[in-house]
Protein backbone atom coordinates (compact mmCIF):
# COMPACT_ATOMS: atom_id res chain seq x y z
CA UNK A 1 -55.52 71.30 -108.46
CA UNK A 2 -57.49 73.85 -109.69
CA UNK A 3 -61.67 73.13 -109.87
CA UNK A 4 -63.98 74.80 -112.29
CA UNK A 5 -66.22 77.81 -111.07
CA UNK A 6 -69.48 76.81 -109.29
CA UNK A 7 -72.89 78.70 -110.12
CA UNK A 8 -73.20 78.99 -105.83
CA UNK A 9 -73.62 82.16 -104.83
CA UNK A 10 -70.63 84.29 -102.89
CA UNK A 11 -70.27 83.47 -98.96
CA UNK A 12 -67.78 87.10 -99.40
CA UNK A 13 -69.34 90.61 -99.22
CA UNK A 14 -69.45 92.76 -101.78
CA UNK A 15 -70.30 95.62 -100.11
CA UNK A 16 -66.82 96.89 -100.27
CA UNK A 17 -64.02 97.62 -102.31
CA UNK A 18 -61.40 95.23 -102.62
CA UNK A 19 -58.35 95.98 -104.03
CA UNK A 20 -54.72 93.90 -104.03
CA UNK A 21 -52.71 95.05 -102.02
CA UNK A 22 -49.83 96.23 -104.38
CA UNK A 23 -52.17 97.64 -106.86
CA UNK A 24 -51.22 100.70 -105.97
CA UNK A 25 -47.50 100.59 -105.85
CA UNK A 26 -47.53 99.80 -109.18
CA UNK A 27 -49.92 101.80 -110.90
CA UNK A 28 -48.61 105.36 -112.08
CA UNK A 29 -49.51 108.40 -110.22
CA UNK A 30 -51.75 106.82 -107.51
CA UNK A 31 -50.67 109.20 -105.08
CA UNK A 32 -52.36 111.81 -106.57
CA UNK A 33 -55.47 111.43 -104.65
CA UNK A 34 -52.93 112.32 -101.09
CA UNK A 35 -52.29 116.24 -102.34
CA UNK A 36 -54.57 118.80 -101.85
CA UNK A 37 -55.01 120.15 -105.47
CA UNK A 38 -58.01 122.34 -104.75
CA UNK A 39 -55.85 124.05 -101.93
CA UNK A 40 -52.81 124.85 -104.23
CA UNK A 41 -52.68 127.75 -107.04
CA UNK A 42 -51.11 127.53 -110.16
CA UNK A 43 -50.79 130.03 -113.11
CA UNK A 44 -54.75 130.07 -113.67
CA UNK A 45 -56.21 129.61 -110.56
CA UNK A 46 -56.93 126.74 -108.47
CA UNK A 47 -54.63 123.72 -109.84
CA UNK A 48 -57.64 121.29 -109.36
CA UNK A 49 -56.69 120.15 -113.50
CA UNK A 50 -53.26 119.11 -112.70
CA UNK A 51 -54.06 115.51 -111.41
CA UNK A 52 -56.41 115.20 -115.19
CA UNK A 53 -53.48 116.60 -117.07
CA UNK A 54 -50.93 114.18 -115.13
CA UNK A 55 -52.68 111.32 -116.07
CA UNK A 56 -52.97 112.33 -119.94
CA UNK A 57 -49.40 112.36 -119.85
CA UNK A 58 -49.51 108.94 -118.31
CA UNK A 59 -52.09 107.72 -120.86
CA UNK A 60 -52.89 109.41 -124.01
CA UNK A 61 -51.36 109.38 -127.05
CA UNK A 62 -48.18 111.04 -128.36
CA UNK A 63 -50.71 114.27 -129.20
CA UNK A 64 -52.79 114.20 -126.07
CA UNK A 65 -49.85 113.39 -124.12
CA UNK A 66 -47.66 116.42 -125.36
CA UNK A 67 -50.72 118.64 -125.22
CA UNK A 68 -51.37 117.99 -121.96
CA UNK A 69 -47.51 118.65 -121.32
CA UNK A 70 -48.02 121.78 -122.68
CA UNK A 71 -50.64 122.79 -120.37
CA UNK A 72 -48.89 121.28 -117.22
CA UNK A 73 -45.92 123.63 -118.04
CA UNK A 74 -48.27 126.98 -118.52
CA UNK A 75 -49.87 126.26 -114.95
CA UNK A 76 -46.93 124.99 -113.41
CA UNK A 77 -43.73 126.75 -115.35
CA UNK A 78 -45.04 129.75 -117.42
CA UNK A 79 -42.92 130.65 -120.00
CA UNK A 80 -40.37 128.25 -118.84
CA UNK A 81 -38.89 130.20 -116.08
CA UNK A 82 -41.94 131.45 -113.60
CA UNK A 83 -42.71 128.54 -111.39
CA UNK A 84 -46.38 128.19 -109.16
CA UNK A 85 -47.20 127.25 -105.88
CA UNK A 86 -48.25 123.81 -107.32
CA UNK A 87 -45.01 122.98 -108.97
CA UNK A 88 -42.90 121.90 -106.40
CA UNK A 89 -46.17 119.15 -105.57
CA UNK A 90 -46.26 118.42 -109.34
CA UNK A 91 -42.51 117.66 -109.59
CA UNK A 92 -42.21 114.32 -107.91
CA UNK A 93 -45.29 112.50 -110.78
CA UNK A 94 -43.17 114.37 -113.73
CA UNK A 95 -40.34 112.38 -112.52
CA UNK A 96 -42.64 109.46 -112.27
CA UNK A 97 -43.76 110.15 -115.60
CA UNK A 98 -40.63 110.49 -116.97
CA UNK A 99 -39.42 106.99 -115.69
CA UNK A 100 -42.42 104.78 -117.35
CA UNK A 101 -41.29 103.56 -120.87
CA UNK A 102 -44.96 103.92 -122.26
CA UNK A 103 -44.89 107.85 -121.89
CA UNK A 104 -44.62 109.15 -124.94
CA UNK A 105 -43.44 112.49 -124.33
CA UNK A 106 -40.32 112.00 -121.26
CA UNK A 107 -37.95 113.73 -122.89
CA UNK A 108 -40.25 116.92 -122.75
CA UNK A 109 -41.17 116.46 -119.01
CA UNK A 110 -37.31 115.75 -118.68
CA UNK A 111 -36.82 119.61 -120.05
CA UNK A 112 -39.79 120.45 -118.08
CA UNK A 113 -37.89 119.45 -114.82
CA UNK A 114 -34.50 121.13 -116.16
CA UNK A 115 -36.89 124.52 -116.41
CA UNK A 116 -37.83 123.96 -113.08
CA UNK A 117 -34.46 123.82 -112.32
CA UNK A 118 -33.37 126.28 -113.46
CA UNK A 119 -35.96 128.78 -112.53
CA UNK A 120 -35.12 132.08 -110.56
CA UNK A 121 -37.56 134.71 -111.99
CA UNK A 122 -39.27 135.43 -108.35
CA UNK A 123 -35.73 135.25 -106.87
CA UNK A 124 -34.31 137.64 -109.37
CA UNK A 125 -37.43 139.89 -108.76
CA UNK A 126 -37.13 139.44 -104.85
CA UNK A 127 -33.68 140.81 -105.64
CA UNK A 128 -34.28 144.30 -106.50
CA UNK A 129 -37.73 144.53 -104.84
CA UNK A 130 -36.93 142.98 -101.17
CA UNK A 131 -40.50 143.65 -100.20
CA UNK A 132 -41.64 140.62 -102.27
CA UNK A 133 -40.31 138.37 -99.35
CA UNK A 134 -43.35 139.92 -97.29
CA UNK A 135 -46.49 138.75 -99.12
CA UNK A 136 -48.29 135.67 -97.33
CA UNK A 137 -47.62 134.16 -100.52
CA UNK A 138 -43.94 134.09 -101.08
CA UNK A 139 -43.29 132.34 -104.72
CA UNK A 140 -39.39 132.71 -103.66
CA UNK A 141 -40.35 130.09 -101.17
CA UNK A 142 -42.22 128.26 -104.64
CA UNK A 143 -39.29 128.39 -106.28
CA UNK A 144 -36.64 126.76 -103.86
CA UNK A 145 -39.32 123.94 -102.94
CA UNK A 146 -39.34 123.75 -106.47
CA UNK A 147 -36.07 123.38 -107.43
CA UNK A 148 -35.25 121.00 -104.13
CA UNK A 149 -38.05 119.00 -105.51
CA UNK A 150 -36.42 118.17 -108.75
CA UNK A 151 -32.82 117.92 -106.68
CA UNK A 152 -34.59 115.15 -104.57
CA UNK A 153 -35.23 112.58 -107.29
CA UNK A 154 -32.46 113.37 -108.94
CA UNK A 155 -30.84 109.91 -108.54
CA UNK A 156 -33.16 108.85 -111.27
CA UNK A 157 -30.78 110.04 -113.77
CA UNK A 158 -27.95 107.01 -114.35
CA UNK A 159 -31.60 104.76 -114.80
CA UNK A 160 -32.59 107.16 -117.87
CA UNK A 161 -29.04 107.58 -119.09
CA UNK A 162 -29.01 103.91 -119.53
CA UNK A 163 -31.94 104.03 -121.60
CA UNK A 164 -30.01 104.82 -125.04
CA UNK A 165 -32.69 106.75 -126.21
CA UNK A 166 -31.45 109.72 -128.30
CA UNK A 167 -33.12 112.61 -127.30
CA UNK A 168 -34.05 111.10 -123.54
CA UNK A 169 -30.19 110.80 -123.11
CA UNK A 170 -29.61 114.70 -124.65
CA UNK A 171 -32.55 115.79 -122.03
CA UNK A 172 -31.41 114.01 -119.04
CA UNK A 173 -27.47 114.83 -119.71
CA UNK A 174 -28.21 118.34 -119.68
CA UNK A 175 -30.64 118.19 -116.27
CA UNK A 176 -27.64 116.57 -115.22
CA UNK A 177 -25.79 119.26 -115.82
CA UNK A 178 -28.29 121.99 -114.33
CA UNK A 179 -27.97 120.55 -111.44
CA UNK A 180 -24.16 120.29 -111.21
CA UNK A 181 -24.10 116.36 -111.54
């Protein structure tokens, strides 16, 4: 039996935070806080924005969202094919982005993750100037985390599929196919 709310004051401290315990298994992106943004590089610099832009995606509108898409994919996938140090890190939120029903934009971040995919500009590069492989930063090594980053959540796929959205289903058929599955 339940008993109405007495004006006494708290016996509990409030000193500290209390949180429930599966609060943060179910909210979206709450492992951002666990990557070190401000020690990773994307295309403009330090890729301390990518954890604001994330959760745009996660919460704007369909014109924030997609603009902050847009963003995400010059810092993280320039021109579609030239991945970043911070993409591979990035990759595992798009596909958590891409599997909540209130994004508005998952078929984009779906092609986002088929760039990614598909990307081999640094290996191409590597290709006819071997001495690439010798910098300190080696964005072949970008590139394959990358791409094994998208390959690792890939069992997300049959979930969207079943969606029957349109243009979801058109994205995720041909990540599907990218990535010979």
């Amino acid at each position: 039996m339940r008993t109405a709310p007495t004006e006494q004051p708290s016996t509990q401290r409030t000193d500290r935070a209390t949180t429930p315990t599966d609060v943060a298994a179910t909210t979206p992106l709450s492992a951002l806080g666990q990557v070190p943004w401000s020690d990773i590089r994307d295309s403009t610099g330090s890729a301390t924005d990518i954890p604001h832009l994330l959760r745009r995606v996660a919460r704007g509108d369909a014109d924030a969202a997609r603009a902050a898409l847009d963003d995400l994919r010059t810092r993280i996938c320039q021109y579609g094919f030239v991945v970043e140090q911070a993409t591979a890190v990035t990759v595992p939120f798009l596909w958590e982005l891409a599997q909540l029903p209130h994004v508005t934009c998952r078929a984009q971040i779906i092609r986002l993750l088929k760039n990614i995919a598909d990307a081999r500009q640094w290996e191409s590069v590597a290709a006819v100037y071997p001495k690439l492989l010798n910098h300190r930063e080696n964005p072949v090594v970008w590139e394959r985390r990358a791409r094994q980053a998208v390959r690792a959540r890939r069992g997300a796929l049959r979930t969207l599929l079943a969606e029957g959205d349109g243009d979801l289903n058109r994205a995720t058929s041909e990540l599907a196919a990218a990535l010979g599955g």
